[in-house]
N, C-alpha and C. Protein backbone atom coordinates (compact mmCIF):
# COMPACT_ATOMS: atom_id res chain seq x y z
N UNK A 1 -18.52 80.60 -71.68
CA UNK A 1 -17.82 80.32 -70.44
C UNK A 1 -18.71 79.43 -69.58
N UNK A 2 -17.93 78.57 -69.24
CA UNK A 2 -19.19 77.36 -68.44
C UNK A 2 -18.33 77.98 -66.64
N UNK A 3 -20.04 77.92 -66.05
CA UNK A 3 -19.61 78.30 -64.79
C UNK A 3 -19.96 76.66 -64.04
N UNK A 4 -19.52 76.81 -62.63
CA UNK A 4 -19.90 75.67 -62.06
C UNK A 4 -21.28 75.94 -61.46
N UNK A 5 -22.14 74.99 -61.20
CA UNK A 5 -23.67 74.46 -60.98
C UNK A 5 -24.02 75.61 -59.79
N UNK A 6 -23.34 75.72 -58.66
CA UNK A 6 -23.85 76.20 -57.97
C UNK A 6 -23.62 77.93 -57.81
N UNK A 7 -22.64 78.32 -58.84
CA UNK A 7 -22.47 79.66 -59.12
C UNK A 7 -22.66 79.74 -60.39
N UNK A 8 -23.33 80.78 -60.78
CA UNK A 8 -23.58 81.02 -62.11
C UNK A 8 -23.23 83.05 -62.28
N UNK A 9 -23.08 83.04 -63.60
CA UNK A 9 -22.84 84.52 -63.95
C UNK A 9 -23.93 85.70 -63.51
N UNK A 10 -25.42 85.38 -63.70
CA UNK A 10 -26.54 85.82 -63.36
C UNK A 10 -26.48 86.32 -62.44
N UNK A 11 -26.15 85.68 -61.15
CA UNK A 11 -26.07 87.40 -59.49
C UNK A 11 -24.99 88.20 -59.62
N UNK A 12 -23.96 88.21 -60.71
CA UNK A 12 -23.18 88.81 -60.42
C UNK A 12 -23.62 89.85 -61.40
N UNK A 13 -23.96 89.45 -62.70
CA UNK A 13 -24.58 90.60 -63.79
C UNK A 13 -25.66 91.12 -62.66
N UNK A 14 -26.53 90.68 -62.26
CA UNK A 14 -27.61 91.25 -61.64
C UNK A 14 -27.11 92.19 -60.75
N UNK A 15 -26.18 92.13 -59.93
CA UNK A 15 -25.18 92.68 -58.91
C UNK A 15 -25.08 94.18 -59.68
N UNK A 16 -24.16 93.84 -60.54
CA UNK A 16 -23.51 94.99 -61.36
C UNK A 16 -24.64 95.96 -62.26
N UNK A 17 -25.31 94.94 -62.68
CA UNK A 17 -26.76 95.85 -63.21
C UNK A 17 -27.63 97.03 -62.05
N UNK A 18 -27.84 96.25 -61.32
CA UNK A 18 -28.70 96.94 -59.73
C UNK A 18 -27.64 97.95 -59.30
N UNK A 19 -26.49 97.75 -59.79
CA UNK A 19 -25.67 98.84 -58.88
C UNK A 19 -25.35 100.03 -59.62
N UNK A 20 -25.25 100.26 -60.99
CA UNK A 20 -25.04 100.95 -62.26
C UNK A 20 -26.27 101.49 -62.59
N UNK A 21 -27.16 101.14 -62.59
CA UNK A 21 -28.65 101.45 -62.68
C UNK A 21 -28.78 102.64 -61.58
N UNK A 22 -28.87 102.07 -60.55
CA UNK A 22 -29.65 103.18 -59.45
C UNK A 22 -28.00 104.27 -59.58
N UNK A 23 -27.20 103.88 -59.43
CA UNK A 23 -26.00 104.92 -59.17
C UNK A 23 -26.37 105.82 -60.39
N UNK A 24 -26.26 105.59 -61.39
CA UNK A 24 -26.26 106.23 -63.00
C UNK A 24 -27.62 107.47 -62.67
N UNK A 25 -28.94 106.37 -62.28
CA UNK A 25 -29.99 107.60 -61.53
C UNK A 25 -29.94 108.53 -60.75
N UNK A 26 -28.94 107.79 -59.67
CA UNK A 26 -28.85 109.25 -58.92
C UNK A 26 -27.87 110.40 -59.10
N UNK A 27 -27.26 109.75 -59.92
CA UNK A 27 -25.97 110.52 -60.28
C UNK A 27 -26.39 111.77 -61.53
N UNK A 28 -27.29 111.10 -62.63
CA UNK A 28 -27.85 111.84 -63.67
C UNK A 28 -29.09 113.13 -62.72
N UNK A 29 -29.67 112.56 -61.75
CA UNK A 29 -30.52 113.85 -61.08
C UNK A 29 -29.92 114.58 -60.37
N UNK A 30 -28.85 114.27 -59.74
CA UNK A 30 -28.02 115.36 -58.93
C UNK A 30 -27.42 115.88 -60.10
N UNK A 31 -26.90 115.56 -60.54
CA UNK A 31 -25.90 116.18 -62.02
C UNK A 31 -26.85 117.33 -62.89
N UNK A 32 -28.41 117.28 -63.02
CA UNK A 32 -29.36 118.25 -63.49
C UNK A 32 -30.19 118.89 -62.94
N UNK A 33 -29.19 119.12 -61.03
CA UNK A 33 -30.03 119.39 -60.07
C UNK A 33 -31.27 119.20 -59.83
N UNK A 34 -31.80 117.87 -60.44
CA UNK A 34 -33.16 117.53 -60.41
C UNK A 34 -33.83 117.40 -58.79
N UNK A 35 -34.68 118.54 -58.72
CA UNK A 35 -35.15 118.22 -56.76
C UNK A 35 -36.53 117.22 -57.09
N UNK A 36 -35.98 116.05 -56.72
CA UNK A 36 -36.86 115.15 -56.04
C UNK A 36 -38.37 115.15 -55.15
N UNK A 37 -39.67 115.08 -55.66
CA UNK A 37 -40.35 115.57 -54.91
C UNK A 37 -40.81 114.74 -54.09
N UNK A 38 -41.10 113.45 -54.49
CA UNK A 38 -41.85 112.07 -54.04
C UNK A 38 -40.95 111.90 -53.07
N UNK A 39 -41.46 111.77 -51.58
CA UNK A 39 -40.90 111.10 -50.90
C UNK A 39 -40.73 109.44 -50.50
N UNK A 40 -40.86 108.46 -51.27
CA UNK A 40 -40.20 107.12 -51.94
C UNK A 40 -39.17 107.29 -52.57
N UNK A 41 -39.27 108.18 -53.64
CA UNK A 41 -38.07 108.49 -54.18
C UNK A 41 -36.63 109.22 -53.47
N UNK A 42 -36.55 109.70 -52.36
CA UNK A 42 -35.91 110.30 -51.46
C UNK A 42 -35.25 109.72 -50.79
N UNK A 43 -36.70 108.56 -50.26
CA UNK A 43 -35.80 107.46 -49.34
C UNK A 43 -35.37 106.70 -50.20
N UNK A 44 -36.06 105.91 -51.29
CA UNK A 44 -35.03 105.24 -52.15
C UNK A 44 -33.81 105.69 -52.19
N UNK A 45 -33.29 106.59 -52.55
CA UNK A 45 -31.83 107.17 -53.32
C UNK A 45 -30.71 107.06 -52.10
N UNK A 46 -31.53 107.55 -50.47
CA UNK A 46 -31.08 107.44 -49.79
C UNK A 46 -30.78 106.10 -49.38
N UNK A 47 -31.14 105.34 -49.32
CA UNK A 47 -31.37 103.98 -48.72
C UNK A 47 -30.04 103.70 -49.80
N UNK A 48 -30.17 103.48 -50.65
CA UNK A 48 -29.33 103.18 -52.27
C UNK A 48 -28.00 103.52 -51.98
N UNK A 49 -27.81 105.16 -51.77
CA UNK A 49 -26.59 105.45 -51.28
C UNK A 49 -26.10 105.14 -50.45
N UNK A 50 -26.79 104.80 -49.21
CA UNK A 50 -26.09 104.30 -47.86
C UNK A 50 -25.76 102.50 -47.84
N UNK A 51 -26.37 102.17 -48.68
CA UNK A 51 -25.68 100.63 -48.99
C UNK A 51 -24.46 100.58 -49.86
N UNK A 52 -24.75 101.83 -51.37
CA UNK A 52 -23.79 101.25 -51.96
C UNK A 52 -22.17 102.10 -51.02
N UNK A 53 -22.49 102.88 -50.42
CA UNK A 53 -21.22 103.56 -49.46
C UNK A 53 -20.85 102.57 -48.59
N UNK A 54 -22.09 101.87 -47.79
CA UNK A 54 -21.47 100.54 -47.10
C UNK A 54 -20.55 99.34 -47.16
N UNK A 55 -21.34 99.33 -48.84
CA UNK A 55 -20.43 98.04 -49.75
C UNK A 55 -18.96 98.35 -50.22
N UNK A 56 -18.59 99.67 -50.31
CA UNK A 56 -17.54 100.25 -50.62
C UNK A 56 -16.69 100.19 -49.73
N UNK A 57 -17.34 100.47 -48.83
CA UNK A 57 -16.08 100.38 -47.40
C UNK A 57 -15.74 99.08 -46.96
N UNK A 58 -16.83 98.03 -47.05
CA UNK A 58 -16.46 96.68 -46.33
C UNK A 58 -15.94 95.99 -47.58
N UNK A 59 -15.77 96.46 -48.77
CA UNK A 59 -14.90 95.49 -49.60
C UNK A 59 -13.53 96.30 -49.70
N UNK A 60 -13.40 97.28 -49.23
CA UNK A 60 -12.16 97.58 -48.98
C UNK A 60 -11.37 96.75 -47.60
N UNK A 61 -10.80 95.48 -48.10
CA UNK A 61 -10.32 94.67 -46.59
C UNK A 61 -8.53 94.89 -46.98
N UNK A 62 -8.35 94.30 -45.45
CA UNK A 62 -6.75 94.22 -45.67
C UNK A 62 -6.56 92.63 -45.91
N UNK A 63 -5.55 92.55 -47.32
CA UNK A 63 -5.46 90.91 -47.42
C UNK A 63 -4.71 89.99 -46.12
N UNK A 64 -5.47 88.54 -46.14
CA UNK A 64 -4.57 88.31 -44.97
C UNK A 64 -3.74 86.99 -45.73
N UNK A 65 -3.40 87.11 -46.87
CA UNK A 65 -2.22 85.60 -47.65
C UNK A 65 -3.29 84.82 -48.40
N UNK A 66 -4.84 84.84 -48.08
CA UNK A 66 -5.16 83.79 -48.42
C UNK A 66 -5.94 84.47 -49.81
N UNK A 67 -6.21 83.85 -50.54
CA UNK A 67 -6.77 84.31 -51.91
C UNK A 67 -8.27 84.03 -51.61
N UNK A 68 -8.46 82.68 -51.04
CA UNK A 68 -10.20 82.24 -50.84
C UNK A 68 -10.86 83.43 -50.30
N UNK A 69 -10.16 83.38 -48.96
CA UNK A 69 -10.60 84.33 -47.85
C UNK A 69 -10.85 85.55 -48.36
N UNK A 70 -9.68 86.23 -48.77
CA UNK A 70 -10.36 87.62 -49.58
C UNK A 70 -10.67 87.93 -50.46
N UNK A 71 -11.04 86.80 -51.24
CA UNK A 71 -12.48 86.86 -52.55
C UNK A 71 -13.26 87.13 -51.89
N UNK A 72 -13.66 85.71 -50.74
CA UNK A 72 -15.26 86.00 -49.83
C UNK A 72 -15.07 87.12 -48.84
N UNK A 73 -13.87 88.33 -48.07
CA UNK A 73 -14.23 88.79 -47.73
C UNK A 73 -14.28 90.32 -48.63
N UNK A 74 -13.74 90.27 -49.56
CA UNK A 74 -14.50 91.14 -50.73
C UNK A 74 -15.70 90.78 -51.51
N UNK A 75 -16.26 90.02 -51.59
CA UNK A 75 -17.53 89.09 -52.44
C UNK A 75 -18.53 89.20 -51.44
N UNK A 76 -18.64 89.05 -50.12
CA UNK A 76 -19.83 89.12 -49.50
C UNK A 76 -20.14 90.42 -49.38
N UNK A 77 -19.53 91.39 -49.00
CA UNK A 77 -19.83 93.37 -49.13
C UNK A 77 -20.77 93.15 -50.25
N UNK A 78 -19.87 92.82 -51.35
CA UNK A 78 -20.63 93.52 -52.56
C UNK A 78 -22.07 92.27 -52.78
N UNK A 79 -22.61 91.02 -52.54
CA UNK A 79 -23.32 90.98 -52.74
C UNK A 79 -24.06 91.47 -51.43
N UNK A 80 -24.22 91.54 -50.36
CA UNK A 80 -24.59 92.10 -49.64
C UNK A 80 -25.17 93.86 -49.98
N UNK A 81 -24.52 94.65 -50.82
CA UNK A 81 -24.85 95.65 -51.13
C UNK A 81 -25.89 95.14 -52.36
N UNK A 82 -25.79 94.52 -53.39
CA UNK A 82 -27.14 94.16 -54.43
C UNK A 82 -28.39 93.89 -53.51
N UNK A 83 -28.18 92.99 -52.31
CA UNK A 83 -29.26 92.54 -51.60
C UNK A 83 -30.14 93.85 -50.88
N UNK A 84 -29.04 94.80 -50.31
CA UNK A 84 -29.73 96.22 -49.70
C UNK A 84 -30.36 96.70 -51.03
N UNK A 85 -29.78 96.88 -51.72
CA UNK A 85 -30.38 97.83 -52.91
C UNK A 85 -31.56 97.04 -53.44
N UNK A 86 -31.72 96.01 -53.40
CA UNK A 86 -32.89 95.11 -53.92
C UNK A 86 -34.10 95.28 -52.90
N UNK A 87 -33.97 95.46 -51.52
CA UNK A 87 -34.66 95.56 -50.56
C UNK A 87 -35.46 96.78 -50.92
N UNK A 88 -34.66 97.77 -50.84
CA UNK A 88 -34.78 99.57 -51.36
C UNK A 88 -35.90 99.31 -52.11
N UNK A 89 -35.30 98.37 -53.20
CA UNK A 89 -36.69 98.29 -54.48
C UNK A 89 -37.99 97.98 -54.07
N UNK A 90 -37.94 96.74 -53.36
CA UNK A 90 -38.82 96.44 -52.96
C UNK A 90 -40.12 97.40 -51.95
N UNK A 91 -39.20 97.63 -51.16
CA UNK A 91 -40.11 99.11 -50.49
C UNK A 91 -40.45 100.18 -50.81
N UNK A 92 -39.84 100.65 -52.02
CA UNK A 92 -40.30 101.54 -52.46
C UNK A 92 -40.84 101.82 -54.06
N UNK A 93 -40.48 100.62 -54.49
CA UNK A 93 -40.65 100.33 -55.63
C UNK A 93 -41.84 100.12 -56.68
N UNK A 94 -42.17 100.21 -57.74
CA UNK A 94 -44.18 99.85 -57.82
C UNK A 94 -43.80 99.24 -58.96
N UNK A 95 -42.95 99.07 -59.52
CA UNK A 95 -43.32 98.40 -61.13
C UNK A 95 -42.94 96.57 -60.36
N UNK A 96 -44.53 95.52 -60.73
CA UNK A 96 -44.27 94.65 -60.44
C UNK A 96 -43.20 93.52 -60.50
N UNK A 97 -42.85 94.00 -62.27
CA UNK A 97 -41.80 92.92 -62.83
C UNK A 97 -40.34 93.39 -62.68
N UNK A 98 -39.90 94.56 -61.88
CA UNK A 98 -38.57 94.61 -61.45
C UNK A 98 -38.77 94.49 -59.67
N UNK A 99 -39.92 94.37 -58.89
CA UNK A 99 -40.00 93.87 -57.62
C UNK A 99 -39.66 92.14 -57.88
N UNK A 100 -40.17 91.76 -58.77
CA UNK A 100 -39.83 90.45 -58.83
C UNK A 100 -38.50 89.89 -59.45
N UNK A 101 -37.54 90.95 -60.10
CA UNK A 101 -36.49 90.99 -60.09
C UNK A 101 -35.57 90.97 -58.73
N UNK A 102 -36.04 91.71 -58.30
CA UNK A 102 -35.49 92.47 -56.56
C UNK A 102 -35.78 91.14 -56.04
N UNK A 103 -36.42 90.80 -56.08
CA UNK A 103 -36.82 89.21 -55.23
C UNK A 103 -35.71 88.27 -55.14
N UNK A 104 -35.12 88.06 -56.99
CA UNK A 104 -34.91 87.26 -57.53
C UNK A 104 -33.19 87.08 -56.63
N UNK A 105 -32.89 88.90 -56.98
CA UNK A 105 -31.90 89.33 -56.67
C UNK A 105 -31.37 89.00 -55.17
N UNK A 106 -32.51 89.06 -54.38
CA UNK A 106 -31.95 88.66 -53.07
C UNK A 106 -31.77 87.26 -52.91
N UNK A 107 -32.85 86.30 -52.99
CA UNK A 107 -32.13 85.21 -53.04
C UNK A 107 -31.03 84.48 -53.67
N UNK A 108 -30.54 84.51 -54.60
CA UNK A 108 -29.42 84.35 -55.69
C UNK A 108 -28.55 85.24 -54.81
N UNK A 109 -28.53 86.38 -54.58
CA UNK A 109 -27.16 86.73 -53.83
C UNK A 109 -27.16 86.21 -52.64
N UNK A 110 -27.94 85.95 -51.61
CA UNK A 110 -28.00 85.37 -50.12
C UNK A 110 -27.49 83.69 -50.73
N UNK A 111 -28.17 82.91 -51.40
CA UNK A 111 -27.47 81.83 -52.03
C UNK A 111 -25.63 81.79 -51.84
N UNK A 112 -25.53 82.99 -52.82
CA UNK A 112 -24.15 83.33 -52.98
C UNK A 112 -23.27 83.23 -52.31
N UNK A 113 -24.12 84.01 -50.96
CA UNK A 113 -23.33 84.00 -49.72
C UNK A 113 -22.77 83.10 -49.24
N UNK A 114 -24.21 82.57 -48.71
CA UNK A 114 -23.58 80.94 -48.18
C UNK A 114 -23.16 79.98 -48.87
N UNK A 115 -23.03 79.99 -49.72
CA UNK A 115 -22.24 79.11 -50.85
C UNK A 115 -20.52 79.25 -50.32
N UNK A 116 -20.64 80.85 -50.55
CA UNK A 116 -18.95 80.85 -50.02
C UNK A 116 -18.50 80.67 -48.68
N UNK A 117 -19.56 81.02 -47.80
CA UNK A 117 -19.18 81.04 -46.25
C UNK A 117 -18.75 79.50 -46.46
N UNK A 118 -19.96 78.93 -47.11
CA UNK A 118 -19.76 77.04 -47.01
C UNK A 118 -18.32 76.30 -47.33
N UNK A 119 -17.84 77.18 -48.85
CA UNK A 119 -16.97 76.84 -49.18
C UNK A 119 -15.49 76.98 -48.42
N UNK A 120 -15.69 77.97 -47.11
CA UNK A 120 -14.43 78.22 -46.35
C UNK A 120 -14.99 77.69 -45.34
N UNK A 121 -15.98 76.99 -45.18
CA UNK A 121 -15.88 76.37 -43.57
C UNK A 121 -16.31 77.87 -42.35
N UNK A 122 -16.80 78.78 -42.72
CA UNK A 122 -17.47 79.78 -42.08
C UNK A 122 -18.96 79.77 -41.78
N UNK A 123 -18.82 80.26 -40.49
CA UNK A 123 -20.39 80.15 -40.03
C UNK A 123 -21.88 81.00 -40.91
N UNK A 124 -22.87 80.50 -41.57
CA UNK A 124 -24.02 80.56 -42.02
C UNK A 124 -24.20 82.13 -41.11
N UNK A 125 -25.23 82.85 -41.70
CA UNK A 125 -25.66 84.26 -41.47
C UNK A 125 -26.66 83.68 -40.94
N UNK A 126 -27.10 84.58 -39.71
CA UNK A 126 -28.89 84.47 -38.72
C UNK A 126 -29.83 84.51 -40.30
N UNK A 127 -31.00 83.56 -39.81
CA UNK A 127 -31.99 83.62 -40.86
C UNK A 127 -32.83 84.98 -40.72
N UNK A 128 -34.05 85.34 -41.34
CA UNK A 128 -34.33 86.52 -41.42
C UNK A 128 -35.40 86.55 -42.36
N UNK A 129 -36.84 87.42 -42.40
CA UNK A 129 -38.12 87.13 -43.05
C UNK A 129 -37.54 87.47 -44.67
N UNK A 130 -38.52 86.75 -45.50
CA UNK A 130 -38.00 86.85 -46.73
C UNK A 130 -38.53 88.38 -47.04
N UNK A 131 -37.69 88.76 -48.42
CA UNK A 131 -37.83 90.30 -49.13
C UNK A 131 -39.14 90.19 -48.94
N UNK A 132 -39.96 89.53 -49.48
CA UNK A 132 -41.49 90.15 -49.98
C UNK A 132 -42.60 89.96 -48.23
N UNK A 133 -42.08 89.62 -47.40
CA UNK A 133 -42.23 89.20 -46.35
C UNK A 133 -42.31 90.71 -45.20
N UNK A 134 -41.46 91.70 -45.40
CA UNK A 134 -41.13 92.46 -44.75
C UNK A 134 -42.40 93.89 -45.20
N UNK A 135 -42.47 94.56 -44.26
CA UNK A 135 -43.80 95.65 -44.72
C UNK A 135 -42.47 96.80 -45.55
N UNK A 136 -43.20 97.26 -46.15
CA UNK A 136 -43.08 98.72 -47.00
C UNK A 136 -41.98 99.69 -45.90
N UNK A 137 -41.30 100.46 -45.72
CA UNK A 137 -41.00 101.27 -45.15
C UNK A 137 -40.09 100.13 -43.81
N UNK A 138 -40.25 99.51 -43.60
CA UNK A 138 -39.67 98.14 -42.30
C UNK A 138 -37.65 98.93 -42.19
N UNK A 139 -37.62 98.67 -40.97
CA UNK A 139 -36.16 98.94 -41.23
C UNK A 139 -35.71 97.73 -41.79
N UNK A 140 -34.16 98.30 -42.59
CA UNK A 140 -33.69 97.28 -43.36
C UNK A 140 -32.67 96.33 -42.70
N UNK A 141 -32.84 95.05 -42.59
CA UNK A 141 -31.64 94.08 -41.82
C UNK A 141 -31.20 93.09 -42.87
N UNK A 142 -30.40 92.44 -43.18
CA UNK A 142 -29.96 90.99 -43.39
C UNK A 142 -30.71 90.43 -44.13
N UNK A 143 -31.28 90.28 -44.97
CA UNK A 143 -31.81 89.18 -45.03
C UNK A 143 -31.54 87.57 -45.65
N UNK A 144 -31.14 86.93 -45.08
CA UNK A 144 -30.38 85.58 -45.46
C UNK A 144 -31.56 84.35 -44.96
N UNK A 145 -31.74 83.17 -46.08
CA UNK A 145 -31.99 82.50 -45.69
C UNK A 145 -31.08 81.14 -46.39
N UNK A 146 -31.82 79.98 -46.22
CA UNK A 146 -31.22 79.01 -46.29
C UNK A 146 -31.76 78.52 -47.74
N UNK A 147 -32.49 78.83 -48.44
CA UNK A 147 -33.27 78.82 -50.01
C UNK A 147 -32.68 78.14 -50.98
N UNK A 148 -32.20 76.83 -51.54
CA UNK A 148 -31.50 76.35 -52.44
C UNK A 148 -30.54 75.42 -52.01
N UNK A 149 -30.35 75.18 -50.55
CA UNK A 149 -29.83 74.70 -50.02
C UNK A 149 -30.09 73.61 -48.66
N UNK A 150 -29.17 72.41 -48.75
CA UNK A 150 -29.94 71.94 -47.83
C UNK A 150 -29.13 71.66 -46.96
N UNK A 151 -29.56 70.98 -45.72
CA UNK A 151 -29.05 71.52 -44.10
C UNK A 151 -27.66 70.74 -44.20
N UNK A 152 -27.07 70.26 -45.77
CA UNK A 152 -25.16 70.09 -45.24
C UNK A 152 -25.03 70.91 -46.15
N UNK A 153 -25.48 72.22 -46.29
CA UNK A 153 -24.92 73.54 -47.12
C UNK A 153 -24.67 73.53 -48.33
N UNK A 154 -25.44 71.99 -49.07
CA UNK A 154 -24.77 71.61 -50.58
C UNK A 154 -25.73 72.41 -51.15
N UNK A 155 -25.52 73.18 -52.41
CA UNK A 155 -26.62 73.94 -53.21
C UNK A 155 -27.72 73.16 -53.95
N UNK A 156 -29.03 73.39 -54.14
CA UNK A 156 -30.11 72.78 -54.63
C UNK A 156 -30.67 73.24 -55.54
N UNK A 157 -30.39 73.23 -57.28
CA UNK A 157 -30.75 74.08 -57.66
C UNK A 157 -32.18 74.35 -57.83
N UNK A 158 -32.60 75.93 -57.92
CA UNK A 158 -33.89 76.31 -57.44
C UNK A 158 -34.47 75.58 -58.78
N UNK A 159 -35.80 75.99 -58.87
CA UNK A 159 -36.57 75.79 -60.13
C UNK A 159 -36.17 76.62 -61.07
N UNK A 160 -35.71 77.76 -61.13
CA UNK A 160 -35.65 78.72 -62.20
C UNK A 160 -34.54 77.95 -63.24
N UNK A 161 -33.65 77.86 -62.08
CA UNK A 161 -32.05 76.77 -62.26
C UNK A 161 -32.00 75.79 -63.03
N UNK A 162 -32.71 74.78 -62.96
CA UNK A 162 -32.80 73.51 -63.60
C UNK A 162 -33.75 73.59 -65.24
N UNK A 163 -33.87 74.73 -65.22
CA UNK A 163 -34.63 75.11 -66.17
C UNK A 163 -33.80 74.99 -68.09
């Protein structure tokens, strides 16, 4: 399946991976009443749950006729929820080569974003320090930047991209 240049299959597998992964975890330790002792692990699950409950509710929209519109206003929830859950990782996370997944994950979905805001003529998200940028424990906000893209919103593909 050939995708177009500036969307590719990759944030969305990554999406669905990050979200099946941690759910499947927390679901398999509550399911074997496993009590949690580490507190990283606590707030992780928590943090995890309260995004993917977030993402659930804001992609539940009411359609308004247009098909664009409520792709992107079902499509931004849910990458918006990979991006929380990637954050999660990041703060609490220790294995280096899935923090650098989590990395990967936020930009490619923040990409995502504005790709579609771009594509409907909707206003760009406030910028915001990058994932690896933010301390350990930091409350969690937004994080969107402008990364792959240049200031007329056309996509650039990163280095990984052109690869």
């Amino acid at each position: 399946m050939n995708f177009p240049s500036r969307l590719s299959a990759r944030p969305i597998l990554n999406t669905t991976i990050a979200y099946v992964v941690s759910s499947l975890f927390a679901s398999l330790a509550f399911a074997a009443g496993t009590q949690i002792v580490n507190p990283d692990e606590s707030a992780f699950l928590a943090e995890n749950d309260q995004a993917m409950t977030k993402m659930m509710n804001d992609m539940s929209i009411k359609p308004d006729g247009d098909v664009d519109r409520d792709f992107v206003a079902m499509m931004v929830p849910h990458h918006q929820g990979a991006i929380d859950t990637a954050q999660a990782e990041l703060r609490y996370g220790h294995n280096e080569q899935l923090r650098r997944i989590a990395q990967e994950i936020v930009v490619e979905q923040q990409q995502e974003i504005i790709a579609m805001r771009v594509a409907l003529g909707q206003p760009l998200p406030p910028s915001a320090p990058a994932p690896d940028q933010q301390s350990p424990h930091s409350v969690s906000t937004p994080a969107h930047s402008m990364s792959g893209h240049s200031m007329n919103g056309m996509h650039m593909a990163t280095p990984r991209e052109s690869q």
